[in-house]
Protein backbone atom coordinates (compact mmCIF):
# COMPACT_ATOMS: atom_id res chain seq x y z
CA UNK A 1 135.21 1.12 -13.72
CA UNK A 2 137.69 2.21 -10.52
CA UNK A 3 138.39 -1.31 -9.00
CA UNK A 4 137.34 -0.81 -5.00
CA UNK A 5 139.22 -0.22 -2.61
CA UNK A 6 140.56 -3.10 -0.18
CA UNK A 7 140.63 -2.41 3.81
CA UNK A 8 142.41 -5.23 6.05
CA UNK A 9 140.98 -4.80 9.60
CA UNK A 10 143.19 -6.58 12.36
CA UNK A 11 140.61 -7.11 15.49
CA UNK A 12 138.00 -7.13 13.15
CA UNK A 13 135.65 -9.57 15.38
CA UNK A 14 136.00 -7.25 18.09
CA UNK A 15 133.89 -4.03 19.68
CA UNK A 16 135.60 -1.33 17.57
CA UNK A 17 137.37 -3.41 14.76
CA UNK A 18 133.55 -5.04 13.84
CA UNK A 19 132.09 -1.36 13.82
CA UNK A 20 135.10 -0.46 12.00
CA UNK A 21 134.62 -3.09 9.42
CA UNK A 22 131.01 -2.43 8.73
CA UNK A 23 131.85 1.59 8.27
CA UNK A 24 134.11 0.55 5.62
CA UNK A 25 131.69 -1.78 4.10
CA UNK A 26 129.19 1.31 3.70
CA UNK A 27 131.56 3.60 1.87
CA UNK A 28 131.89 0.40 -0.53
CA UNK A 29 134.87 -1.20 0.64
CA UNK A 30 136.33 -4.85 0.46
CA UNK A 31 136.87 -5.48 3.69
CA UNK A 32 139.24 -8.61 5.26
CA UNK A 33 139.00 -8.84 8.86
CA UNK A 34 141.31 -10.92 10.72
CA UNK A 35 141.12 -11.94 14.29
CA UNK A 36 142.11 -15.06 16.27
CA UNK A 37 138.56 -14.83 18.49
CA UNK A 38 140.80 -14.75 21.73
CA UNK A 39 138.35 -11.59 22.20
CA UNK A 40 136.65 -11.12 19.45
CA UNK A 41 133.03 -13.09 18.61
CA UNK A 42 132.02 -13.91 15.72
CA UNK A 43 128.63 -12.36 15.93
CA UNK A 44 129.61 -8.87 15.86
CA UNK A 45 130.72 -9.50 12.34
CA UNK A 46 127.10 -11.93 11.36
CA UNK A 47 125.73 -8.88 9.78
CA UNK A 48 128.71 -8.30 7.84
CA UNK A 49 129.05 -11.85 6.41
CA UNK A 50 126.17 -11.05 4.41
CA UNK A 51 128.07 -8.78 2.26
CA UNK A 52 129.29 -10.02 -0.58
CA UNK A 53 132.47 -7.81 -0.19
CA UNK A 54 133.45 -8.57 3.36
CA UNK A 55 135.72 -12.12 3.71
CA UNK A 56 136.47 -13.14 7.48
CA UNK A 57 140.28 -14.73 8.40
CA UNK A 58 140.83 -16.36 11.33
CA UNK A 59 144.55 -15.88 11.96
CA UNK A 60 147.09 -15.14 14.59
CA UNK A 61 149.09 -12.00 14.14
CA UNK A 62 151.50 -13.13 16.45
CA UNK A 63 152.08 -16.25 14.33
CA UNK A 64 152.20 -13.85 11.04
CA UNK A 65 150.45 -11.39 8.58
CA UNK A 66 147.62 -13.12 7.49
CA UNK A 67 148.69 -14.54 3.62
CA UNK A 68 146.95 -12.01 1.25
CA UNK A 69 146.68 -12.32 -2.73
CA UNK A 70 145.90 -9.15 -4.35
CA UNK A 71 146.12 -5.60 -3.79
CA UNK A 72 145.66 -4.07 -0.23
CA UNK A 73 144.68 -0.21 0.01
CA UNK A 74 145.05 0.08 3.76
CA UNK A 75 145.54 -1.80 6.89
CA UNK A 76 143.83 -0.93 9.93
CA UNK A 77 145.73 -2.61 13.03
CA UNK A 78 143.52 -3.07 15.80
CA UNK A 79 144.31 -6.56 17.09
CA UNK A 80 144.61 -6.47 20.82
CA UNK A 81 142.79 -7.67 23.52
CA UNK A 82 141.77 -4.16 25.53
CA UNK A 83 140.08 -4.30 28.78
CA UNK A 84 141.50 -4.00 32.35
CA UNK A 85 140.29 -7.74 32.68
CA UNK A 86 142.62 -9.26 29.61
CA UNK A 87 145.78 -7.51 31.51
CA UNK A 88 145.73 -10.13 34.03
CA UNK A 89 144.54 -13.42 31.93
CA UNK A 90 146.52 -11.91 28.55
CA UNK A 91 149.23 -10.56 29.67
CA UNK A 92 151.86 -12.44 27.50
CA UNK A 93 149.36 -12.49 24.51
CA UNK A 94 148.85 -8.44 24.67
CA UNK A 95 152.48 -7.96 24.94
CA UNK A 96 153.26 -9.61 21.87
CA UNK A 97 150.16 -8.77 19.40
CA UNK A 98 150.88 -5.20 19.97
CA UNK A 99 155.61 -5.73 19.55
CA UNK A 100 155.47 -8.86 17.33
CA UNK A 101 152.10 -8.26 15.70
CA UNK A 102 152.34 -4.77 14.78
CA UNK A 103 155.44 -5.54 12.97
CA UNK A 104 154.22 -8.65 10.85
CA UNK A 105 151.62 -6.06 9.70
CA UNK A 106 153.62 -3.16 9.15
CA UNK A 107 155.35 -5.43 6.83
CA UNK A 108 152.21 -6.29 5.27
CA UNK A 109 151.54 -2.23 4.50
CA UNK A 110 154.91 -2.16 3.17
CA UNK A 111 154.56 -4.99 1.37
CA UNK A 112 151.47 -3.99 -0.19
CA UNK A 113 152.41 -0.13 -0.44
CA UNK A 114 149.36 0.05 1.82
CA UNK A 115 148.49 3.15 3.98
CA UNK A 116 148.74 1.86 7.29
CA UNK A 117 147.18 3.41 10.97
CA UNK A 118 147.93 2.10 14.43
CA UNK A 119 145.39 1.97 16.79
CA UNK A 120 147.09 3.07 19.91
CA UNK A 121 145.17 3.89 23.48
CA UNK A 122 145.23 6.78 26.07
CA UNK A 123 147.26 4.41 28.48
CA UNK A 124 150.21 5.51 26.33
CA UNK A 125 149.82 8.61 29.05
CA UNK A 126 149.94 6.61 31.64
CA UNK A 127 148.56 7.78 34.90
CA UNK A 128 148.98 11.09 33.51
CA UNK A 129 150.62 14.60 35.60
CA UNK A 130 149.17 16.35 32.54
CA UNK A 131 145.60 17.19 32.08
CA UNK A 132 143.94 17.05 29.64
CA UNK A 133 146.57 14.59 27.57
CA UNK A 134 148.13 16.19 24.39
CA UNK A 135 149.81 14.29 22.07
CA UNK A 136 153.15 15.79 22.81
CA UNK A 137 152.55 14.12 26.15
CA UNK A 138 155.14 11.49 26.79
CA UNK A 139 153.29 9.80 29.69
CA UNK A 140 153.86 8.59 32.84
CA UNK A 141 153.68 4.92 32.86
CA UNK A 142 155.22 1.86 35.29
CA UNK A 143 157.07 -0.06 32.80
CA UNK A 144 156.57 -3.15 35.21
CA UNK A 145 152.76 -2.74 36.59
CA UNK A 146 150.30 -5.03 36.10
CA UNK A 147 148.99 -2.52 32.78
CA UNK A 148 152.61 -2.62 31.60
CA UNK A 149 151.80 -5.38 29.08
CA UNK A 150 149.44 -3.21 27.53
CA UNK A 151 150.74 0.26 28.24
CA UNK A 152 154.50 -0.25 26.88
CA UNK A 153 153.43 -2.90 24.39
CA UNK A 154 151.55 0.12 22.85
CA UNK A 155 154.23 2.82 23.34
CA UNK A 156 156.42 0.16 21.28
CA UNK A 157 153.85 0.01 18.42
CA UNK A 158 154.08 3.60 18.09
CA UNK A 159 157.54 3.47 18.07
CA UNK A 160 157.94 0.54 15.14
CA UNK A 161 155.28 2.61 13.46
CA UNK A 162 157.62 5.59 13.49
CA UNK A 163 160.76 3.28 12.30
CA UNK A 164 158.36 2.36 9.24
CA UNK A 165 157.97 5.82 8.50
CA UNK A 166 161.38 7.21 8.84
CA UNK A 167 162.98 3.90 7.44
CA UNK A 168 160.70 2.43 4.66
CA UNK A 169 158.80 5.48 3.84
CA UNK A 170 155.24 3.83 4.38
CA UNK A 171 152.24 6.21 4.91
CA UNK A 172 151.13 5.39 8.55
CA UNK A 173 149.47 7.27 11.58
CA UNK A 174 148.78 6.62 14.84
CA UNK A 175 145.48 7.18 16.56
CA UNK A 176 145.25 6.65 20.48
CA UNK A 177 142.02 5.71 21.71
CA UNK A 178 140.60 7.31 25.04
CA UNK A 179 137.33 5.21 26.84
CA UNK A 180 135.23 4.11 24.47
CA UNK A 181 131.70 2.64 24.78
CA UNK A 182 128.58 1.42 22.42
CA UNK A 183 127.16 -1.55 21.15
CA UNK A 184 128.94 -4.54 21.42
CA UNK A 185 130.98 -4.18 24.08
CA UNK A 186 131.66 -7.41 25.98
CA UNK A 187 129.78 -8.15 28.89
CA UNK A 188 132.63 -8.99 30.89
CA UNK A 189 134.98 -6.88 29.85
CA UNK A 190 135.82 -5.24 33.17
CA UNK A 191 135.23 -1.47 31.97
CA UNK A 192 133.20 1.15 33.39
CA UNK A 193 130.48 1.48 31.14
CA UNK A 194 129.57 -2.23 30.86
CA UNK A 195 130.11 -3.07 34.58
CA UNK A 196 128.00 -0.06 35.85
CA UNK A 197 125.10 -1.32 32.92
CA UNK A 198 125.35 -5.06 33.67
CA UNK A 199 125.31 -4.36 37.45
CA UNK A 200 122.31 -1.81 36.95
CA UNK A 201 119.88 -4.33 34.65
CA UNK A 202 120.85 -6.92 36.86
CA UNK A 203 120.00 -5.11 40.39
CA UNK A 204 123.61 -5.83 41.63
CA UNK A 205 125.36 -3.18 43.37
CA UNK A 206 126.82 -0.40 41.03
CA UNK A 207 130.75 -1.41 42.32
CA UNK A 208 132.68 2.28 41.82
CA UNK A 209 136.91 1.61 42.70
CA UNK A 210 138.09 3.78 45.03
CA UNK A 211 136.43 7.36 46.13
CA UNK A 212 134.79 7.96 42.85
CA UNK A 213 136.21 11.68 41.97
CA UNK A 214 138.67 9.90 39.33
CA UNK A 215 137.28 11.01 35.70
CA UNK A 216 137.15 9.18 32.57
CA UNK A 217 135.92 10.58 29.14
CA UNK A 218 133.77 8.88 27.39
CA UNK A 219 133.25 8.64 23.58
CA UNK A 220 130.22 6.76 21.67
CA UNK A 221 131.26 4.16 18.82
CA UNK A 222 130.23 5.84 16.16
CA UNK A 223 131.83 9.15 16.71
CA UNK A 224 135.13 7.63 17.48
CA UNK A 225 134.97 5.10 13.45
CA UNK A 226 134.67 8.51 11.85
CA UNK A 227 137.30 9.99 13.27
CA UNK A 228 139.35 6.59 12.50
CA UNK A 229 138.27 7.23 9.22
CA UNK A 230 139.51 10.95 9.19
CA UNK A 231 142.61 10.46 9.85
CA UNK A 232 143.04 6.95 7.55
CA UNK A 233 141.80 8.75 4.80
CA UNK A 234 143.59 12.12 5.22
CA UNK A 235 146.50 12.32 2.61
CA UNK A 236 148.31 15.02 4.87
CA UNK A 237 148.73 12.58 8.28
CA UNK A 238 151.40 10.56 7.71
CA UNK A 239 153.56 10.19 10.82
CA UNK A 240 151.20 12.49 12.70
CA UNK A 241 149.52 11.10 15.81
CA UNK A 242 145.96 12.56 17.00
CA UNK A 243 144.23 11.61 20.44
CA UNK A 244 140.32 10.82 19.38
CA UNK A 245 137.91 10.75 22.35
CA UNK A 246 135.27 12.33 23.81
CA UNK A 247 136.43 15.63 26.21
CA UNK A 248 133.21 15.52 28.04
CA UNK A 249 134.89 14.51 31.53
CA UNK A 250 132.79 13.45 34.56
CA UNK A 251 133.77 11.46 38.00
CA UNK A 252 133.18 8.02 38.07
CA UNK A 253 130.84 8.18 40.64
CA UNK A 254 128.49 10.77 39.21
CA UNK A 255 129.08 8.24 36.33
CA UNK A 256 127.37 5.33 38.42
CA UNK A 257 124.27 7.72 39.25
CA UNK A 258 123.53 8.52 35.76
CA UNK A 259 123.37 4.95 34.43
CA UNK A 260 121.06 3.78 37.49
CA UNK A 261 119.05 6.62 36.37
CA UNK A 262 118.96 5.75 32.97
CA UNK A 263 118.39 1.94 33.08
CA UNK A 264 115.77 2.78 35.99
CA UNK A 265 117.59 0.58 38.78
CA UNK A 266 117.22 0.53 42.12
CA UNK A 267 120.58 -0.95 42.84
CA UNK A 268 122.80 0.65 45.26
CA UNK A 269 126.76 1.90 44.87
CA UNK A 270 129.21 0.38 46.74
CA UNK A 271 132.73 1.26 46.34
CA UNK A 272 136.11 -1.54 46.03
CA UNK A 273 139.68 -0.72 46.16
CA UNK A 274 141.16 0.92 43.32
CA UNK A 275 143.40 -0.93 40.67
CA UNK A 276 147.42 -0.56 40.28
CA UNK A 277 147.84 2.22 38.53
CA UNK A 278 144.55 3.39 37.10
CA UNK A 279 144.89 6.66 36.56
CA UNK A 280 143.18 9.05 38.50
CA UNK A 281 142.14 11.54 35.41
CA UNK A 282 141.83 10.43 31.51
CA UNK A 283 140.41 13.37 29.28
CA UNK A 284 141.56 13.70 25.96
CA UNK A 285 142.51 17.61 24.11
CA UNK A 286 141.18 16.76 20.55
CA UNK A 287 142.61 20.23 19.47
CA UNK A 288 144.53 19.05 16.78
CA UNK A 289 142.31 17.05 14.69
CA UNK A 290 139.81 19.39 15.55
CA UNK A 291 141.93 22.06 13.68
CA UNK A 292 143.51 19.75 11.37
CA UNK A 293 140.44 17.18 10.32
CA UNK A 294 137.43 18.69 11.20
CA UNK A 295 136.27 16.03 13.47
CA UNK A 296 135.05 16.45 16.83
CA UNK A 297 131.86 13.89 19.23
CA UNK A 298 128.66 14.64 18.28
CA UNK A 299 126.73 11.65 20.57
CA UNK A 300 125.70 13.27 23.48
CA UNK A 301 126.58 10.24 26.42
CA UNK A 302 122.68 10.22 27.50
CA UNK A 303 121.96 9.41 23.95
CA UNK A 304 124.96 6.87 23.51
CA UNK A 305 124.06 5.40 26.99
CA UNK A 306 120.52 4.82 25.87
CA UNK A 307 121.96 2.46 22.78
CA UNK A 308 123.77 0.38 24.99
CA UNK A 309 121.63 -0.06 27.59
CA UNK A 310 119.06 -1.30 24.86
CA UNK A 311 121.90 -3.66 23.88
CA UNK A 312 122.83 -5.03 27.04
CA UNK A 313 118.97 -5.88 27.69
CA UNK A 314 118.74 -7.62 24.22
């Protein structure tokens, strides 16, 4: 009998990583996830504990790979604290998960002749003068802005990633994330989607930055863990980088109006000033795994919005 496959999932305890980890689980998987909880909670991996194939580590990256016997199939690195929040309180912390961090575990792939993907972000582009992003993009991003712990820590990630590649021959990808939304997003988180919810069920004030016309795209959970697992498990991707997101684009503001719709508020929208250096437009072109994978969205964002919103209230 084929022994099964073994997945390491960095960030495992968090929004996307816990998803992640249960995705794997289904296509019969044994799944480590390690996190240090500086983000992550526990309870979006309860449901996974009960499988007899899923083992939890709770380990610092920074510190060092996480000490693994045995063989490792692939490693899925998607320890970092995320949201526009963490850039202010994490700053230091997000800086080195994402230099130090990514290397301890590209050693680990190596190590383990592993395939190996990075999870990367959008804010690679930066408050972008192209629109939408391509991945032959090379950004536009204030290597000393209050983002810049998380912006360049990631464009440095990509960059050891590449060294792997090139140097040690390891079979890695990089994937960069655009706004991404679903169950199990933290409450506090700072992001639009949870803000504009929390605010709604909670009759606060819908709070929208600036003059509302930027735009964000936004992608439901599960659409963007199959396209993770596209390109992880496509044998002819190593090196290559593909955006995954949602193209759908609308204004923040028109944003704000359909989740008070949808969660039935009667809360009003006030508007705050905008961050340092959000970027005015974020909208993915999924072109190339499109043409190359096969993967595209197919949560429409009422239908995504709906899930959440019956999260939050829960």
């Amino acid at each position: 009998m084929e022994s099964k496959k073994v997945s390491v999932v960095t960030g495992g305890a968090g929004f996307i990583g816990s998803h992640l980890c249960d995705a794997l689980l289904g296509l019969g998987h044994k799944v480590i996830a390690v996190d240090n909880l500086v983000t992550g909670l526990e309870k979006n991996i309860e449901a996974a504990k009960t499988d007899p194939n899923f083992s939890f580590i709770k380990h610092d990256i920074i510190q060092s790979a996480p000490e693994l016997t045995g063989n490792v199939d692939f490693v899925f690195n998607f320890a970092s604290p995320a949201s526009p929040e963490d850039f202010i309180k994490l700053a230091e912390e997000i800086a080195l998960v994402n230099s130090v961090g990514t290397i301890h575990m590209l050693g680990l792939a190596k190590g383990k002749n592993a395939r190996y993907l990075e999870a990367s972000t959008s804010e690679v582009y930066g408050d972008p003068k192209e629109h939408p992003q391509k991945e032959t993009y090379f950004g536009n991003v204030n290597p000393n802005g209050v983002r810049a712990c998380y912006d360049e820590s990631k464009r440095f990630a990509e960059a050891m990633t590449m060294v792997y590649v090139r140097k040690y021959n390891l079979d890695a990808r990089i994937i960069r994330i655009f706004n991404t939304y679903g169950p199990r997003m933290r409450n506090d988180d700072g992001r639009v989607v949870s803000n504009f919810i929390n605010q709604a069920l909670e009759g606060k004030p819908l709070t929208v930055y600036g003059d509302g016309m930027q735009t964000r795209s936004f992608c439901f959970v599960s659409d963007l863990v199959a396209g993770i697992l596209k390109v992880m498990f496509a044998d002819n991707a190593k090196g290559e980088v593909f955006n995954l997101g949602n193209p759908d684009e609308y204004k923040v503001g028109d944003f704000a109006n359909k989740i008070k719709t949808l969660t039935g508020s009667s809360s009003e929208i006030t508007s705050g000033p905008l961050p340092e250096d959000d970027p005015t437009q974020r909208k993915p072109d999924i072109s190339k795994i499109q043409t190359q994978l096969g993967w595209k969205p197919t949560v429409s964002v009422d239908e995504g919005l709906k899930k959440t919103i019956e999260y939050y209230k829960r």
